[in-house]
PDB file of N, CA and C in Angstrom:
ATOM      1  N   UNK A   1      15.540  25.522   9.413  1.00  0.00           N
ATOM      2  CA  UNK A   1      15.260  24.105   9.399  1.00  0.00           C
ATOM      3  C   UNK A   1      15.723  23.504   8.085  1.00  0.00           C
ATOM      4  N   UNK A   2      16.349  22.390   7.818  1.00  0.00           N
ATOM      5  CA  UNK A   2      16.830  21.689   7.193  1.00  0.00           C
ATOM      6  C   UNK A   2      15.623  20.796   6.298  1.00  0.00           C
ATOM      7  N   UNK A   3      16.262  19.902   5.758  1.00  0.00           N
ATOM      8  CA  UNK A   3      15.372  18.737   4.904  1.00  0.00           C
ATOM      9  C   UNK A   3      14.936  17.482   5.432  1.00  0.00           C
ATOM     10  N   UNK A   4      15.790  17.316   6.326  1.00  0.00           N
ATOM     11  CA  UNK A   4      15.884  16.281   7.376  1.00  0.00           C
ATOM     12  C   UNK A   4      14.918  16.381   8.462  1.00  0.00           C
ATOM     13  N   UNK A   5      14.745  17.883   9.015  1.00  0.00           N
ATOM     14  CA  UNK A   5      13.959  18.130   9.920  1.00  0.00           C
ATOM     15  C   UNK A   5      12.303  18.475   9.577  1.00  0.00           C
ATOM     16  N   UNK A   6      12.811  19.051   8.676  1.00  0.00           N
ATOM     17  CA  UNK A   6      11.031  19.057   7.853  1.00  0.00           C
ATOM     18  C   UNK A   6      10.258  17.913   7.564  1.00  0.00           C
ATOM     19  N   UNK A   7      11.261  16.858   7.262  1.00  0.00           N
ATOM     20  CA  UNK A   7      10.416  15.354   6.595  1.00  0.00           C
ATOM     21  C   UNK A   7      10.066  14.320   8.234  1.00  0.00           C
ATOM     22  N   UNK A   8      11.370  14.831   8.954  1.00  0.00           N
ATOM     23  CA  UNK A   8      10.808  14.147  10.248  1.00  0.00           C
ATOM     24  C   UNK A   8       9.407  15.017  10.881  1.00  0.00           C
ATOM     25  N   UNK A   9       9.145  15.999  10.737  1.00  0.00           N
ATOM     26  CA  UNK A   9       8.371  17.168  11.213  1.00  0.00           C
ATOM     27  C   UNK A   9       7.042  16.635  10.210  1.00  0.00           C
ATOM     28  N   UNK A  10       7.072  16.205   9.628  1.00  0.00           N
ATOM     29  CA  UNK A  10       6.089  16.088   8.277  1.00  0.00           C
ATOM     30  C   UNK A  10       5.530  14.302   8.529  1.00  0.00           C
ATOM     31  N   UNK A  11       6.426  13.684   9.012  1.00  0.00           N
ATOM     32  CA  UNK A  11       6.261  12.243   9.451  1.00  0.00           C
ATOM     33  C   UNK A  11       5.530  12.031  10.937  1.00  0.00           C
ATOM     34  N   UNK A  12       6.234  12.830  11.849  1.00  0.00           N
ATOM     35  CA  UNK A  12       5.707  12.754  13.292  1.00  0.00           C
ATOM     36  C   UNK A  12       4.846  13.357  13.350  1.00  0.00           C
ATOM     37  N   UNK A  13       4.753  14.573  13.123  1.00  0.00           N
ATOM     38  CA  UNK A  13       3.902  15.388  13.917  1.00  0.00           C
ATOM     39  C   UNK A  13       2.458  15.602  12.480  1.00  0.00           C
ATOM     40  N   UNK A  14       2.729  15.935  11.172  1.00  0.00           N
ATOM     41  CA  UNK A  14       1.633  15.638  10.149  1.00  0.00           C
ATOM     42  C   UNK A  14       0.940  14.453   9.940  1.00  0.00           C
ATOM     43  N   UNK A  15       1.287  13.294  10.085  1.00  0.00           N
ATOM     44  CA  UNK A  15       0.902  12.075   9.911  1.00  0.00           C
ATOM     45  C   UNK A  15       1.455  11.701   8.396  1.00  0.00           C
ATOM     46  N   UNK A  16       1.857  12.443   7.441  1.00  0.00           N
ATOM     47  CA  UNK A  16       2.751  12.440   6.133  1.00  0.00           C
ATOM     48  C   UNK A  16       3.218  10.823   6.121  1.00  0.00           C
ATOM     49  N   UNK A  17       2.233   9.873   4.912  1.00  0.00           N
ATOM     50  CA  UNK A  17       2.448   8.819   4.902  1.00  0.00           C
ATOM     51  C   UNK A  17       3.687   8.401   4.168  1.00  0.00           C
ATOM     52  N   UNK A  18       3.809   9.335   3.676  1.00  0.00           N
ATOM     53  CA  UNK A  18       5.294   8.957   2.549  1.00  0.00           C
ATOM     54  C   UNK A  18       6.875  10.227   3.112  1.00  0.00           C
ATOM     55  N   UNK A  19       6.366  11.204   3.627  1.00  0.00           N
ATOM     56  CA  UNK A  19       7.768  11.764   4.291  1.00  0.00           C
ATOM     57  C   UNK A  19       8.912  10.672   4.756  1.00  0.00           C
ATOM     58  N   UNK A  20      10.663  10.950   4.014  1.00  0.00           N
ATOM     59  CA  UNK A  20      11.108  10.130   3.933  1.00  0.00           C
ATOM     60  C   UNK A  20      12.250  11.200   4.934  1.00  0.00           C
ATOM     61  N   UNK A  21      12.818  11.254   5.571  1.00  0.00           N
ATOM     62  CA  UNK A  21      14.109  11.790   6.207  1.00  0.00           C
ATOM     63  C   UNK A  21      15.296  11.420   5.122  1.00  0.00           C
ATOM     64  N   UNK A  22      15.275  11.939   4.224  1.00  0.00           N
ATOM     65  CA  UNK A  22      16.651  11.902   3.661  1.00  0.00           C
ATOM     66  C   UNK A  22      18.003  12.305   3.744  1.00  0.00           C
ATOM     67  N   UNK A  23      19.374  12.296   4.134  1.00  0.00           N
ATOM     68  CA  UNK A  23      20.290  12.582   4.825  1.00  0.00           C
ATOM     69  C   UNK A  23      19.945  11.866   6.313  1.00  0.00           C
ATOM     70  N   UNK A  24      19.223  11.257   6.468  1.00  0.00           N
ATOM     71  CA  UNK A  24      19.572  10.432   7.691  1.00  0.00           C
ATOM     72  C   UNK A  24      20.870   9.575   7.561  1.00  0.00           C
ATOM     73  N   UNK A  25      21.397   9.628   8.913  1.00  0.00           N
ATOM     74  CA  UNK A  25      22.635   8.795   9.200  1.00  0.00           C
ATOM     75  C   UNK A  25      22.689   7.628   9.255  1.00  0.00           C
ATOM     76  N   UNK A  26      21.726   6.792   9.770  1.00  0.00           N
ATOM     77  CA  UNK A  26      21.599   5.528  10.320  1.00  0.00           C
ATOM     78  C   UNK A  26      20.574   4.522   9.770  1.00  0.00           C
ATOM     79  N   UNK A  27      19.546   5.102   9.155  1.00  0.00           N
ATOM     80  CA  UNK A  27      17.971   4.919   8.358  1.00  0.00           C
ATOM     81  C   UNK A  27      18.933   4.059   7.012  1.00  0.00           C
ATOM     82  N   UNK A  28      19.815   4.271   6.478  1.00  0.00           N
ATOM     83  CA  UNK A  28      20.076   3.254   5.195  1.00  0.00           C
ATOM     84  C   UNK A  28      20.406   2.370   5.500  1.00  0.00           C
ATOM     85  N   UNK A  29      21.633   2.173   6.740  1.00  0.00           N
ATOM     86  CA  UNK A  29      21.980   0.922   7.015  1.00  0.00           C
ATOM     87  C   UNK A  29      21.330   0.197   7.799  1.00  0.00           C
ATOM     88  N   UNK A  30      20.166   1.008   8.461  1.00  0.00           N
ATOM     89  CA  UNK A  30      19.398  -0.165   9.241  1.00  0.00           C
ATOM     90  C   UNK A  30      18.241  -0.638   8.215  1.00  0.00           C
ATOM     91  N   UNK A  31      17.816  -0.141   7.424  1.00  0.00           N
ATOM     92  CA  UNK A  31      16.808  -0.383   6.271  1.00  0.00           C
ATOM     93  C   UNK A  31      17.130  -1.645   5.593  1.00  0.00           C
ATOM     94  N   UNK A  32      18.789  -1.192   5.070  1.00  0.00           N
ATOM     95  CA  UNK A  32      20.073  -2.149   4.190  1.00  0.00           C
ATOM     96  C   UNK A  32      19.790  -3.682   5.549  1.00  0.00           C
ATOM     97  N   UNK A  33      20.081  -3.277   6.561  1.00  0.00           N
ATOM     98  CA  UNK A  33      19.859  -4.748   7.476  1.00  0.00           C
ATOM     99  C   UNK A  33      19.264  -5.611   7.211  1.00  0.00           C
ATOM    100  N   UNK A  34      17.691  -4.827   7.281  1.00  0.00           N
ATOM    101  CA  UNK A  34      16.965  -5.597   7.631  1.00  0.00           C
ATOM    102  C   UNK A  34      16.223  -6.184   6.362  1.00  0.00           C
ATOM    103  N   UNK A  35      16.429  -5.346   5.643  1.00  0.00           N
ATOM    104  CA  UNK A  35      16.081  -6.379   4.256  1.00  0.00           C
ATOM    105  C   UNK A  35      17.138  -6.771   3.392  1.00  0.00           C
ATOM    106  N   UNK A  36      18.052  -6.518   3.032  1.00  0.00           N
ATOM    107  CA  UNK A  36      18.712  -7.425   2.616  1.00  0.00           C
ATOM    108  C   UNK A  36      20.138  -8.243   3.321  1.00  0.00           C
ATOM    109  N   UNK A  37      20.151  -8.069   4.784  1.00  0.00           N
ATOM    110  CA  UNK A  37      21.592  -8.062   5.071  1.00  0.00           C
ATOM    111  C   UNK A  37      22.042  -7.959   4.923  1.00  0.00           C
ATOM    112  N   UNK A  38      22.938  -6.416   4.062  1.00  0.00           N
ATOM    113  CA  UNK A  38      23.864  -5.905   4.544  1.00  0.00           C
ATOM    114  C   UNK A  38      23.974  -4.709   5.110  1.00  0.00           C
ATOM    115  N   UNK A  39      25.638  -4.877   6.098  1.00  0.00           N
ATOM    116  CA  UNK A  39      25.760  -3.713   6.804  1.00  0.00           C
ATOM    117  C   UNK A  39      25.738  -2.433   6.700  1.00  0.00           C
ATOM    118  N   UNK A  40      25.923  -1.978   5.624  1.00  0.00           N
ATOM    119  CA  UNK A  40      26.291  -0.848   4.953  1.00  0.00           C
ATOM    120  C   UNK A  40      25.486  -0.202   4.003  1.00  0.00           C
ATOM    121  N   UNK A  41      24.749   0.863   3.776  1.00  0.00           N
ATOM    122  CA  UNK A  41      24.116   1.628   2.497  1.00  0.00           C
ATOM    123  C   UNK A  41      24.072   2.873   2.579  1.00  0.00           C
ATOM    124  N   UNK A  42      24.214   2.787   1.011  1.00  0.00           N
ATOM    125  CA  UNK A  42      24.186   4.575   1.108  1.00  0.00           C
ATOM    126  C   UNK A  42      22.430   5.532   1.075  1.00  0.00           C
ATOM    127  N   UNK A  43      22.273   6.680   0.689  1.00  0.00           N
ATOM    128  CA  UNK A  43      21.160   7.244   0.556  1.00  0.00           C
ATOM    129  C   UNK A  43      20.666   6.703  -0.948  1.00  0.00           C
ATOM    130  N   UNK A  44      21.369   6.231  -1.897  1.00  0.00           N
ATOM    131  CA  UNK A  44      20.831   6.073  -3.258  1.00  0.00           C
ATOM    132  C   UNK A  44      20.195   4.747  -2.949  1.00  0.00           C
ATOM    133  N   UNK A  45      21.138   3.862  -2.277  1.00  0.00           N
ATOM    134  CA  UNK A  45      20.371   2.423  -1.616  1.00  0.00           C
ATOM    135  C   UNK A  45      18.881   2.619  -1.335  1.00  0.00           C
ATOM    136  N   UNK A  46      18.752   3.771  -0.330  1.00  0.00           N
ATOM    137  CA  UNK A  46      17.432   3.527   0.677  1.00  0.00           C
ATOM    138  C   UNK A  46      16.559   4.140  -0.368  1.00  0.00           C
ATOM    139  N   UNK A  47      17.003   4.457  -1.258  1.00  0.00           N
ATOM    140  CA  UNK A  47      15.691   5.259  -2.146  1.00  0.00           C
ATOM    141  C   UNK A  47      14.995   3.902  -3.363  1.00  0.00           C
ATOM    142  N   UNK A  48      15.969   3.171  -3.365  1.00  0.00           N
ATOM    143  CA  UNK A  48      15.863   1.919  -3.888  1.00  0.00           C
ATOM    144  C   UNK A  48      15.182   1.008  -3.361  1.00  0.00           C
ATOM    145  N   UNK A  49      15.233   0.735  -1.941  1.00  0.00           N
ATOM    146  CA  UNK A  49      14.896  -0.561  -1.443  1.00  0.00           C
ATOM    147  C   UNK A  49      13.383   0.248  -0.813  1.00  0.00           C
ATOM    148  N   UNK A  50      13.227   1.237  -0.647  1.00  0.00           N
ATOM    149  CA  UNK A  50      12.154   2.010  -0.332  1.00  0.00           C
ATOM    150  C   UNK A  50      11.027   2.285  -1.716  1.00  0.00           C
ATOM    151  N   UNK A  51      11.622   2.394  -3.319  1.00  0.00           N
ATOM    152  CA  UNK A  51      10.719   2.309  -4.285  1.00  0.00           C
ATOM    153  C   UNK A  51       9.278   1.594  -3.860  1.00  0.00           C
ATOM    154  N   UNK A  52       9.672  -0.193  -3.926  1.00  0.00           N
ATOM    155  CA  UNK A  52       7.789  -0.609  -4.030  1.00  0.00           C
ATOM    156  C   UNK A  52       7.177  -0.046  -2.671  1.00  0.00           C
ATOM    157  N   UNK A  53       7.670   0.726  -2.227  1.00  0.00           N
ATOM    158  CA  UNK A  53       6.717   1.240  -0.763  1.00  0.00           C
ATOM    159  C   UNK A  53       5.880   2.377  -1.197  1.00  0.00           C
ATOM    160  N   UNK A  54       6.326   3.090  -2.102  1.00  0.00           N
ATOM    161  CA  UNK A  54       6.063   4.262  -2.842  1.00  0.00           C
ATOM    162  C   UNK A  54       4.398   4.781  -1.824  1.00  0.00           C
ATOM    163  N   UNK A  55       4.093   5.848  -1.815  1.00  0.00           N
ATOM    164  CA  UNK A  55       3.224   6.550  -0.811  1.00  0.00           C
ATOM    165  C   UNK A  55       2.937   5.773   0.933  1.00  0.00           C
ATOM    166  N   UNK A  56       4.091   5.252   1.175  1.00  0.00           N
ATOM    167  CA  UNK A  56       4.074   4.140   2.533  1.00  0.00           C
ATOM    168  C   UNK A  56       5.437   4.222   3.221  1.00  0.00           C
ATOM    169  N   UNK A  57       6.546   5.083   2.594  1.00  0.00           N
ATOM    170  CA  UNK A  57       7.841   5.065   2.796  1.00  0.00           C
ATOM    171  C   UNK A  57       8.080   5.019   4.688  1.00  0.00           C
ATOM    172  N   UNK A  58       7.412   6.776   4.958  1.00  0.00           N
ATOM    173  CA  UNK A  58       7.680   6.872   6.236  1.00  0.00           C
ATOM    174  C   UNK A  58       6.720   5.885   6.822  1.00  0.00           C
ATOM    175  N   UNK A  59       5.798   4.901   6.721  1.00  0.00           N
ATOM    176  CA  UNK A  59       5.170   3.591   7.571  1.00  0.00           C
ATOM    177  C   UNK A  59       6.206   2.778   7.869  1.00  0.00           C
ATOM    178  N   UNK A  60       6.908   2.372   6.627  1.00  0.00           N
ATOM    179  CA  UNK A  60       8.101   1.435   6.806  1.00  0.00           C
ATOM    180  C   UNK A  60       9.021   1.717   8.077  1.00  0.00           C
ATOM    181  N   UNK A  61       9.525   3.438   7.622  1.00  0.00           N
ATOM    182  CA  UNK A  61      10.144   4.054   8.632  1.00  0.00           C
ATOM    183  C   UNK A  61      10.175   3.577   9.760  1.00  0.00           C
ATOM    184  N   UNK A  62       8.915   3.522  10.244  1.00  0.00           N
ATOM    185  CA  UNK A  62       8.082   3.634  11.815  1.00  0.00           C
ATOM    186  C   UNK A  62       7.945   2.411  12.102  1.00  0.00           C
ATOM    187  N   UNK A  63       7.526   1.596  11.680  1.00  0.00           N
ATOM    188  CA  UNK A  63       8.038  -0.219  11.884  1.00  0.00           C
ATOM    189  C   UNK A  63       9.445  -0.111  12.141  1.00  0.00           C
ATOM    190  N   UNK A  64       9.816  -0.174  11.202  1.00  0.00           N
ATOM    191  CA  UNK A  64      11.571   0.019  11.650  1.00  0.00           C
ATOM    192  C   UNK A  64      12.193   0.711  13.077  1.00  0.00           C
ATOM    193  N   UNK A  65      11.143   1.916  13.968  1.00  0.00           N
ATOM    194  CA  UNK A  65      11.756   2.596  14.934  1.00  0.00           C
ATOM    195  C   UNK A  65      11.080   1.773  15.660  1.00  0.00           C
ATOM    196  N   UNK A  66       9.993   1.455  15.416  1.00  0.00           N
ATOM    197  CA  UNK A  66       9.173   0.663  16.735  1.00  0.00           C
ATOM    198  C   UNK A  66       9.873  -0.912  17.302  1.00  0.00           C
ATOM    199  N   UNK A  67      10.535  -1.755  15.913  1.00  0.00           N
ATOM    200  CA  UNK A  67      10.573  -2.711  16.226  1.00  0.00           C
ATOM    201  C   UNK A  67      12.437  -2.532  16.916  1.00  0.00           C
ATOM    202  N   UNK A  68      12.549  -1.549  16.681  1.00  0.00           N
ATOM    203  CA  UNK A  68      14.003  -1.387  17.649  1.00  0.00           C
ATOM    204  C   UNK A  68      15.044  -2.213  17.134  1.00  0.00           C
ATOM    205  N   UNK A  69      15.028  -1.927  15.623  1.00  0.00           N
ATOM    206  CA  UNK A  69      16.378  -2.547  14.788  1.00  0.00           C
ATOM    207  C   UNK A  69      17.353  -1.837  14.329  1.00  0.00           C
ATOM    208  N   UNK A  70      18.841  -2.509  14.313  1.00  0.00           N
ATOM    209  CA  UNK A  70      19.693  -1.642  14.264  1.00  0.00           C
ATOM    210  C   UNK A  70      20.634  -2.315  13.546  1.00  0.00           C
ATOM    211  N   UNK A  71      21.587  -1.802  12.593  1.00  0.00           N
ATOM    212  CA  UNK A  71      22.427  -2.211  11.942  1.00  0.00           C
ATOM    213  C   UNK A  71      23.716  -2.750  12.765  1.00  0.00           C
ATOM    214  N   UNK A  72      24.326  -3.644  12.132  1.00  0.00           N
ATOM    215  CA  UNK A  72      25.872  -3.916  13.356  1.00  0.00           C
ATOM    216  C   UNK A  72      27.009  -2.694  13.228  1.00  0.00           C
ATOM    217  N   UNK A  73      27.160  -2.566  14.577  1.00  0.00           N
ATOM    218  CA  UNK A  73      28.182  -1.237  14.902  1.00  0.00           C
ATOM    219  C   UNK A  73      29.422  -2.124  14.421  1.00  0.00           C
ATOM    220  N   UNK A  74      30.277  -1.526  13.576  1.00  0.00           N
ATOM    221  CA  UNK A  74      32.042  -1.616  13.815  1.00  0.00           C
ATOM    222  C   UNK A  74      33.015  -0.667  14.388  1.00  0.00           C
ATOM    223  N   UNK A  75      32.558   0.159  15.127  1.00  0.00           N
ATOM    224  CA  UNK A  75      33.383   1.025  15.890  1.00  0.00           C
ATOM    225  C   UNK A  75      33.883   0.161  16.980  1.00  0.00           C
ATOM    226  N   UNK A  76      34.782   1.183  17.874  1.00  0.00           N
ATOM    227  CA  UNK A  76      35.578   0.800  19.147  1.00  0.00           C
ATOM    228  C   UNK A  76      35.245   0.729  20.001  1.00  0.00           C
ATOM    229  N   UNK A  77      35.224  -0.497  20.700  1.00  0.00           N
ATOM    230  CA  UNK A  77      34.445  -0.282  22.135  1.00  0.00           C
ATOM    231  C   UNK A  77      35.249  -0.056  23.506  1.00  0.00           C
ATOM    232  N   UNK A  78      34.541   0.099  24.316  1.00  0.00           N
ATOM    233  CA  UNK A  78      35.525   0.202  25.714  1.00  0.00           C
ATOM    234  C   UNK A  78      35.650  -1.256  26.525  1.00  0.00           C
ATOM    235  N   UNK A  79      36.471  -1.695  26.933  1.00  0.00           N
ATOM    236  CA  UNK A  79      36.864  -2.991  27.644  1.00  0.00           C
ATOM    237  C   UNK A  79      35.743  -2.781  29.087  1.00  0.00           C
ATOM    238  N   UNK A  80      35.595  -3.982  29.358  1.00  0.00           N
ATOM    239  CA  UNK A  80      35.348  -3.873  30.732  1.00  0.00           C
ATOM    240  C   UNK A  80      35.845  -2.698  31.464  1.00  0.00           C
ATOM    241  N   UNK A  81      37.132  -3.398  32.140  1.00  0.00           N
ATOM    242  CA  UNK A  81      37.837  -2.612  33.076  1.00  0.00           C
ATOM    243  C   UNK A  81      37.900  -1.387  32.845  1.00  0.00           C
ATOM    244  N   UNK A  82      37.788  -0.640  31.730  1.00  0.00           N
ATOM    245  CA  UNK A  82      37.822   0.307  31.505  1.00  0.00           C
ATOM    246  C   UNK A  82      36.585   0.999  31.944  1.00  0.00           C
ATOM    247  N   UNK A  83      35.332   0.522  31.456  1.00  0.00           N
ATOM    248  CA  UNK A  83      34.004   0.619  32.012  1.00  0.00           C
ATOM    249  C   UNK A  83      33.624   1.206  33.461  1.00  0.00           C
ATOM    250  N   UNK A  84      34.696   0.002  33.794  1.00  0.00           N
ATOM    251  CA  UNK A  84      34.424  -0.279  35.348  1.00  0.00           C
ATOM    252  C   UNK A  84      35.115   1.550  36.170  1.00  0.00           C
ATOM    253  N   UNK A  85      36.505   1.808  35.033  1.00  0.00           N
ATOM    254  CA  UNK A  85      37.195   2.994  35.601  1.00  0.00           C
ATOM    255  C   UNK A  85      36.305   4.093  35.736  1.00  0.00           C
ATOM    256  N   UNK A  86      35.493   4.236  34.570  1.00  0.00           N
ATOM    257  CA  UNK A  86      34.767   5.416  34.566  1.00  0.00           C
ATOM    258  C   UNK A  86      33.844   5.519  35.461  1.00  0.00           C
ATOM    259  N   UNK A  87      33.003   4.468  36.053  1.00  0.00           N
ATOM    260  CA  UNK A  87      32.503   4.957  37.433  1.00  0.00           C
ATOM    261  C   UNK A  87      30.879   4.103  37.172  1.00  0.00           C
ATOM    262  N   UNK A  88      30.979   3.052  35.947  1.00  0.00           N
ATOM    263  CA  UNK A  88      29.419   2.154  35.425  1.00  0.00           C
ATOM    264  C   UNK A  88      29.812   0.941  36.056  1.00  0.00           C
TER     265      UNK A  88
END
């Protein structure tokens, strides 16, 4: 088990008010979203904008999964028709 999996393991299942998932993929830039608008952050970001939370980190976390926010994707999408080829 990893560091990632221990702090989620330590958040969900311990009740661990401050377990932070660090090396998460997606947790900086949706963090980066929603408080300051922007798209993009790194892990040094989220340890930053997460400071005044200090023993509350993973609460924040969990607001954040509950309220179902997400940073803006810039990847490639599939066209319709294309959609339509694959069989949705």
């Amino acid at each position: 088990m990893g560091p990632w999996t221990v702090d989620m393991v330590a958040g969900l299942a311990l009740g661990d008010a401050d377990a932070l998932p660090e090396g998460d993929y997606h947790l900086p830039n949706v963090l980066a979203w929603v408080m300051e608008g922007i798209a993009r952050a790194g892990a040094a970001r989220l340890l930053a904008l997460l400071a005044p939370f200090a023993g509350h980190r993973w609460r924040v976390v969990r607001l954040l999964m509950a309220g179902n926010v997400g940073a803006p994707r810039f990847g490639p999408r599939l066209s319709r028709s294309r959609w339509a080829q694959l069989g949705h």
